[in-house]
C-alpha atoms as a PDB file:
ATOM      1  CA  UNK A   1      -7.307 -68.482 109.163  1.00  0.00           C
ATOM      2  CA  UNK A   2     -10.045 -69.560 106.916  1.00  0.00           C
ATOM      3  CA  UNK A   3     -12.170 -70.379 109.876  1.00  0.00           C
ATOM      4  CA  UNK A   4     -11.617 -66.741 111.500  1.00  0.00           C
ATOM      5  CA  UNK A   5     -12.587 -65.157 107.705  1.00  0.00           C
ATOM      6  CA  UNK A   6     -15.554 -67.238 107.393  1.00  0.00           C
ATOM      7  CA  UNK A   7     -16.356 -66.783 111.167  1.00  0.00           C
ATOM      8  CA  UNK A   8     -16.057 -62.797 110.636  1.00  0.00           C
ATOM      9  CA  UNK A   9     -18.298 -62.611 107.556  1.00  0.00           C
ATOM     10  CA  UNK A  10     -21.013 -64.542 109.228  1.00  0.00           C
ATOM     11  CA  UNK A  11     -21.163 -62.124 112.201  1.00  0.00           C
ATOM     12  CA  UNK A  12     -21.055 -58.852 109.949  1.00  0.00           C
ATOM     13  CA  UNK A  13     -23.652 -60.452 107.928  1.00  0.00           C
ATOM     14  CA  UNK A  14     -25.941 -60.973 110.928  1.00  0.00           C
ATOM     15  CA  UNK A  15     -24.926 -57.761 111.882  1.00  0.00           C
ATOM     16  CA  UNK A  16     -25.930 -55.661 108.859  1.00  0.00           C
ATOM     17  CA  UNK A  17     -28.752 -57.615 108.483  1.00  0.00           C
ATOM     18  CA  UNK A  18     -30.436 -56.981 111.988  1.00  0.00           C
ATOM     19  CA  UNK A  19     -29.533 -53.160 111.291  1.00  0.00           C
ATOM     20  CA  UNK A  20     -31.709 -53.098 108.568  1.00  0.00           C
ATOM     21  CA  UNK A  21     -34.890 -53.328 109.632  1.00  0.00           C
ATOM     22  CA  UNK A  22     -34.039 -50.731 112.340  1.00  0.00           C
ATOM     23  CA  UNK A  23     -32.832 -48.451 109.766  1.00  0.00           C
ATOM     24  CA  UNK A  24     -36.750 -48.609 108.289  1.00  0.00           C
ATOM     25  CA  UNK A  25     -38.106 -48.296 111.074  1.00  0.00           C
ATOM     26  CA  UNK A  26     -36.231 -45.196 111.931  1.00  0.00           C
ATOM     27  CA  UNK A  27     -37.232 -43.366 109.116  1.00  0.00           C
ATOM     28  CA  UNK A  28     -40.729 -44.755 109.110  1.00  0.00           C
ATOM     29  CA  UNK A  29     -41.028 -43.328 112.351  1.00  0.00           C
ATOM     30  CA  UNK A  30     -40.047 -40.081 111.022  1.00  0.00           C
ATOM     31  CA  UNK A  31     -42.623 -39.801 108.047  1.00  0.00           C
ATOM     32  CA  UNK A  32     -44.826 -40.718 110.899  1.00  0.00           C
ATOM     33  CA  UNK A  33     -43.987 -38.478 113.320  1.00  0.00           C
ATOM     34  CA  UNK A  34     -43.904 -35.291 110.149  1.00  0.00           C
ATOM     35  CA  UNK A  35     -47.167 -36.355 109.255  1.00  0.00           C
ATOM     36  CA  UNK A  36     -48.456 -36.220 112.904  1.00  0.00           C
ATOM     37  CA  UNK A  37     -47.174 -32.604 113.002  1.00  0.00           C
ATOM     38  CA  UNK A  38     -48.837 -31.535 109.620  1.00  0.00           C
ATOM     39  CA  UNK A  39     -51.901 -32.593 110.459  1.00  0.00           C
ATOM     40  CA  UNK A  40     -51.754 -31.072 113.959  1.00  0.00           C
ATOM     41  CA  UNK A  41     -50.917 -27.779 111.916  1.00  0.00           C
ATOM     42  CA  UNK A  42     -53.667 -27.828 109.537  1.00  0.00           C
ATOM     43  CA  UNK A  43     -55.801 -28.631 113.218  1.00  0.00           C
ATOM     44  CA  UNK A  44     -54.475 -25.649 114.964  1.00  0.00           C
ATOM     45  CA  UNK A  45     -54.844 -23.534 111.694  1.00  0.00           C
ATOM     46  CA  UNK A  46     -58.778 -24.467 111.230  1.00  0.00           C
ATOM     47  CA  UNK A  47     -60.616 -24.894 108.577  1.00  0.00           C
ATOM     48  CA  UNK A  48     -62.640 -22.176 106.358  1.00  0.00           C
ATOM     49  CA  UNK A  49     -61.944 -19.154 103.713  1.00  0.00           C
ATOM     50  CA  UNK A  50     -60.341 -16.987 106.306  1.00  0.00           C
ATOM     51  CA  UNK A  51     -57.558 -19.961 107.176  1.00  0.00           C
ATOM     52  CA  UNK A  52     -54.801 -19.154 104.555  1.00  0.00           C
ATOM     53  CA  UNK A  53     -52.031 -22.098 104.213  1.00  0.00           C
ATOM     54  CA  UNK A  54     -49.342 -22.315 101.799  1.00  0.00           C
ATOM     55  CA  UNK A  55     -47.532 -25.546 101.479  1.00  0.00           C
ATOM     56  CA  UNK A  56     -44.480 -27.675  99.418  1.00  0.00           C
ATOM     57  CA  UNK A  57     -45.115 -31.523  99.334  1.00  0.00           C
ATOM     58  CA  UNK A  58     -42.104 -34.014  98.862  1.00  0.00           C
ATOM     59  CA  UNK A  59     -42.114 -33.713  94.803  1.00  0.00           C
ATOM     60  CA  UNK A  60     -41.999 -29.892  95.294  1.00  0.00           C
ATOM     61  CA  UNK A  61     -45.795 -29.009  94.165  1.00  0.00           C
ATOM     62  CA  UNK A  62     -46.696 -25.763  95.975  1.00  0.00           C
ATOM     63  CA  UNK A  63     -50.331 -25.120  96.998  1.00  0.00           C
ATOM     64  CA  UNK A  64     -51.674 -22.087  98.546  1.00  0.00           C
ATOM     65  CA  UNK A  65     -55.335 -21.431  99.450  1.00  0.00           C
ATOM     66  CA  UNK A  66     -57.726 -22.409 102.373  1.00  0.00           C
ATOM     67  CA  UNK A  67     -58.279 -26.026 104.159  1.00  0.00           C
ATOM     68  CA  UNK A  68     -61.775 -26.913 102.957  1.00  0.00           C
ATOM     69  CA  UNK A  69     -61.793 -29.781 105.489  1.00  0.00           C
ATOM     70  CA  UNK A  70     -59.515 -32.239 107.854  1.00  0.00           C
ATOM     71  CA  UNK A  71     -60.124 -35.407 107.676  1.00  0.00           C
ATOM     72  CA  UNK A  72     -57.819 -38.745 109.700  1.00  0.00           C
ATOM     73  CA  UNK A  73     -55.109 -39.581 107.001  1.00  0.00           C
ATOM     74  CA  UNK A  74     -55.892 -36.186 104.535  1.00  0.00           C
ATOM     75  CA  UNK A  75     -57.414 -33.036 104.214  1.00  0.00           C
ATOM     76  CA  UNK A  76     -58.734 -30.448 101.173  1.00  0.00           C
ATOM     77  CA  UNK A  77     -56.981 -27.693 100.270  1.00  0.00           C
ATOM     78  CA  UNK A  78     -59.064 -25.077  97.814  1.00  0.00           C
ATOM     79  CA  UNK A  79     -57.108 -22.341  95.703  1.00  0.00           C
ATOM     80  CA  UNK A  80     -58.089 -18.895  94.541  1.00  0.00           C
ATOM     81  CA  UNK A  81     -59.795 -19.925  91.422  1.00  0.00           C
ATOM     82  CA  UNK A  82     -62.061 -22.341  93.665  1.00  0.00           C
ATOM     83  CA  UNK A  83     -60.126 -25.642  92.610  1.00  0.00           C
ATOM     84  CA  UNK A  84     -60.128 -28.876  95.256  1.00  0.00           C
ATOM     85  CA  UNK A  85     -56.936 -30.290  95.562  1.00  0.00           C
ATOM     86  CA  UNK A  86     -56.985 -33.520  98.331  1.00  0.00           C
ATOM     87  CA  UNK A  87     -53.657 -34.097 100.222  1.00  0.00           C
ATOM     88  CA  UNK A  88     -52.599 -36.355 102.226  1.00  0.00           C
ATOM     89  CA  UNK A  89     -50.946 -35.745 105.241  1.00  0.00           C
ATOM     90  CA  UNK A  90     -47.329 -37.758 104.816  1.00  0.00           C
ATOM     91  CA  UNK A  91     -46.650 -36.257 100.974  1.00  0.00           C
ATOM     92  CA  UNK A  92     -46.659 -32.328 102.801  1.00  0.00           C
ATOM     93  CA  UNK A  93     -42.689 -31.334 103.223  1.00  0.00           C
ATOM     94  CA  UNK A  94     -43.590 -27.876 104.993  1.00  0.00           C
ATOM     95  CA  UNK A  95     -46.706 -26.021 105.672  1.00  0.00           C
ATOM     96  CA  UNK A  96     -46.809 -22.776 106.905  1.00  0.00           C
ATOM     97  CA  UNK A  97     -50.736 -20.379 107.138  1.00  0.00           C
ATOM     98  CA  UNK A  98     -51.718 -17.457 109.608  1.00  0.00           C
ATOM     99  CA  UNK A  99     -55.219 -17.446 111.246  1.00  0.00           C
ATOM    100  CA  UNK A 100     -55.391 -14.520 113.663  1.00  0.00           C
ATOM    101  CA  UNK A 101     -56.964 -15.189 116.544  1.00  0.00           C
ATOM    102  CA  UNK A 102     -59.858 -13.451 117.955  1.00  0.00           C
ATOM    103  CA  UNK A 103     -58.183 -11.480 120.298  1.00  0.00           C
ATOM    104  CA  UNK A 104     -55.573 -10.431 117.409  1.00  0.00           C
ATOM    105  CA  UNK A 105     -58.082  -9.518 115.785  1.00  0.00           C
ATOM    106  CA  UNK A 106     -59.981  -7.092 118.569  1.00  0.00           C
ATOM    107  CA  UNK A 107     -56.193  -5.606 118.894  1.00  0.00           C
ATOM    108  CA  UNK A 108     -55.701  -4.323 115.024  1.00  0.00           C
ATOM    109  CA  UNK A 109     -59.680  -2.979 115.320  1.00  0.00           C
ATOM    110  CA  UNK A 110     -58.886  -1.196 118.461  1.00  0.00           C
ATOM    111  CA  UNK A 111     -55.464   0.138 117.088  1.00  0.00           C
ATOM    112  CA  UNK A 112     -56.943   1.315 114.034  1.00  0.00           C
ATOM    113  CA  UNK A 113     -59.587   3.050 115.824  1.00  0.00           C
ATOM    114  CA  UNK A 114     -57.275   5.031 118.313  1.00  0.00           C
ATOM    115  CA  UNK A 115     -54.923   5.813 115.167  1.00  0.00           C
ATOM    116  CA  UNK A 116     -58.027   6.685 113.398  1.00  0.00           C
ATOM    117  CA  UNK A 117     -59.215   9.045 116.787  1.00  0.00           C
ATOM    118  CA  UNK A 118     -55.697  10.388 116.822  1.00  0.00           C
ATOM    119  CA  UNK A 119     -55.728  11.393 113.695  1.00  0.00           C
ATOM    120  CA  UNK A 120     -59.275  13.016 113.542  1.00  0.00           C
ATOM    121  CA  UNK A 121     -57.854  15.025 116.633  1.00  0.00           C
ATOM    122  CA  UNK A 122     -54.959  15.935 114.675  1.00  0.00           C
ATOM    123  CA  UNK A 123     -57.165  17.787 112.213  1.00  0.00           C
ATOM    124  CA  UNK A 124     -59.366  19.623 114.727  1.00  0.00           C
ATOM    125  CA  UNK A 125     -56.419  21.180 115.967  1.00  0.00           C
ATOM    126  CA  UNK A 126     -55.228  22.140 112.880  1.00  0.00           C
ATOM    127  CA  UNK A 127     -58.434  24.009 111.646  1.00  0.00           C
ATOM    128  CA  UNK A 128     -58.775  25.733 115.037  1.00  0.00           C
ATOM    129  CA  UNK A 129     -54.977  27.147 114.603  1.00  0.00           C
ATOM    130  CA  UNK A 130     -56.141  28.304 111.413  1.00  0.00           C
END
């Protein structure tokens, strides 16, 4: 009986043991793979004053502001009072920005010009039923 015991604990020993490092490794590869997704974000985003981002990093600081510049393991975020904060790309938690794109952007102008036709229209036809 003392054999089987002894036996037992070696083999759940050798078990836990070669779990471990795949237990690392798992969430390694997960801080990895976030990080390869933030910095694809801040990629797609762009950089520049018209690129807004807000983001959280894993002790809850908030930023919110523009990416200055992207560089391979961080990247620059400036707020609205002009101040340079550097992040790296495995402390962000969630990033989120908007950067229309150009045809967006052709889309509101055109919009506001019909609305802004439309509504000029609106007023001729007023005065003249006057």
């Amino acid at each position: 009986m003392q054999h089987f015991v002894t036996t037992l604990l070696i083999v759940v020993i050798a078990l836990i043991s070669s779990a471990a490092p795949t237990l690392s490794q798992t969430s390694q590869t997960k801080a990895e793979r976030k990080a390869i997704e933030v910095k694809a974000k801040v990629r797609k985003l762009g950089l520049g004053e018209r690129v807004r981002v807000s983001l959280t990093l894993y002790n809850d600081t908030s930023y919110k502001g523009y990416v200055k510049e992207a560089n391979e393991d961080d990247f620059v975020v400036v707020d609205k009072l002009g101040t340079s904060q550097t992040i790296r790309y495995n402390d962000v938690k969630s990033i989120g920005g908007r950067n229309l794109s150009t045809g967006a952007k052709i889309g509101i102008g055109v919009a506001i010009g019909v609305g802004a036709v439309f509504g000029i229209l609106a007023l001729l036809f007023a005065s003249l039923n006057d």
